[in-house]
Protein backbone atom coordinates (compact mmCIF):
# COMPACT_ATOMS: atom_id res chain seq x y z
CA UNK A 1 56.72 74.55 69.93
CA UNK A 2 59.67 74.19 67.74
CA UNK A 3 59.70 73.50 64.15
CA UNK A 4 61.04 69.89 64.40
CA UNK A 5 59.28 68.64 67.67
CA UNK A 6 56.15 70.07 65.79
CA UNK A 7 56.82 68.06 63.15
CA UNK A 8 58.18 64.80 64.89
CA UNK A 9 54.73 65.11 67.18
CA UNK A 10 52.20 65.34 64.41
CA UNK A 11 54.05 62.31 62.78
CA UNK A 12 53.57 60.32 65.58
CA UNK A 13 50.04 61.07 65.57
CA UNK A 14 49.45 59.76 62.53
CA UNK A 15 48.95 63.06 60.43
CA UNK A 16 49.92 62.42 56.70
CA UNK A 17 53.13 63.89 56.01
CA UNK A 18 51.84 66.85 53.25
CA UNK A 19 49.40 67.57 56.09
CA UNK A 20 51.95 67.67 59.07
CA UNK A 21 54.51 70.46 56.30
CA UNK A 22 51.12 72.70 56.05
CA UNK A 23 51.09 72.79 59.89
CA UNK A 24 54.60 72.88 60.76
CA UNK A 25 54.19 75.84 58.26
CA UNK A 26 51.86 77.85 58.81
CA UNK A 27 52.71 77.90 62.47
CA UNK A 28 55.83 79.06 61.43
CA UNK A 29 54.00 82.62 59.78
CA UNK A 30 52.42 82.95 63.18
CA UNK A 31 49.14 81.43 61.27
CA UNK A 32 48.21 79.65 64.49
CA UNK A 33 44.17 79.81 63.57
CA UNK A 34 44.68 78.09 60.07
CA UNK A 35 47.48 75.70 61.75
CA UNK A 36 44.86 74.79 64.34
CA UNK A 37 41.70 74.10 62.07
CA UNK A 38 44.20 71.91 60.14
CA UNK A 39 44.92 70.08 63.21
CA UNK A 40 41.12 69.53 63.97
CA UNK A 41 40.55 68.87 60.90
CA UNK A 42 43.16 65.39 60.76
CA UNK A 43 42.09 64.95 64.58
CA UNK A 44 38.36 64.45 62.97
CA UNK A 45 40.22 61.66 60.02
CA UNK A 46 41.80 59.96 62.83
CA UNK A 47 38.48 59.90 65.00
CA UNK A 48 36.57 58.17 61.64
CA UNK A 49 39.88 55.55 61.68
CA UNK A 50 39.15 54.65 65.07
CA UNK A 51 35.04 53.74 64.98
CA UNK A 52 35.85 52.14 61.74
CA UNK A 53 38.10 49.94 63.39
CA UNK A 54 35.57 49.48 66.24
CA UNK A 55 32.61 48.56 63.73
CA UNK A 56 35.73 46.01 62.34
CA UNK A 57 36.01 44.82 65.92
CA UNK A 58 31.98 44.29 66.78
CA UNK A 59 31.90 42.66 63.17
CA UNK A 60 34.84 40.22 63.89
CA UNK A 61 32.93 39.86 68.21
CA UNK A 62 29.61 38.94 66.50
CA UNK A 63 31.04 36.29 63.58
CA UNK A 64 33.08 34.56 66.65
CA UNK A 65 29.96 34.24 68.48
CA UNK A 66 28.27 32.96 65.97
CA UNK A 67 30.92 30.24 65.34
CA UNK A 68 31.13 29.58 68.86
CA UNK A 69 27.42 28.85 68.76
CA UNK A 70 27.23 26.53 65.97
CA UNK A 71 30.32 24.58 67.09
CA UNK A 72 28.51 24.31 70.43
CA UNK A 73 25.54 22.87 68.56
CA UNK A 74 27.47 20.65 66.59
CA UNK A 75 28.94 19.13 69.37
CA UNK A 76 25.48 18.82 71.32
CA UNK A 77 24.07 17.12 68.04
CA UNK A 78 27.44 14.82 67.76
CA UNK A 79 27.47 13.71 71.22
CA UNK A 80 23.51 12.31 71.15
């Protein structure tokens, strides 16, 4: 893959910038191996992003339940 697509690809994954150079790089000394492990390696950040932003998502599921549920026994208590 070119230099610049390269590049323009692992920005739009979400690789840091410093990270994506190293890459773009060492692909271009025919350092594939080290360019790959690189590539796992921000692949593994990106993985931790995403189930923190699922626990975010069970944490924000379980508080509107909960609020649900009182406001449902609010209103049962307010309309006796």
């Amino acid at each position: 893959m070119e230099a610049d697509r390269l590049r323009q690809t692992l920005s739009d994954a979400g690789c840091p910038l410093q990270a994506a150079g190293e890459i773009v790089r060492l692909c271009g000394m025919g350092m594939t191996s080290d360019a790959l492990r690189l590539m796992k390696k921000d692949r593994c950040r990106l993985m931790e992003e995403m189930h923190e932003c699922g626990r975010k998502v069970d944490r924000m599921d379980l508080l509107i339940r909960l609020t649900e549920k009182e406001l449902e026994q609010t209103q049962i208590k307010g309309g006796k």
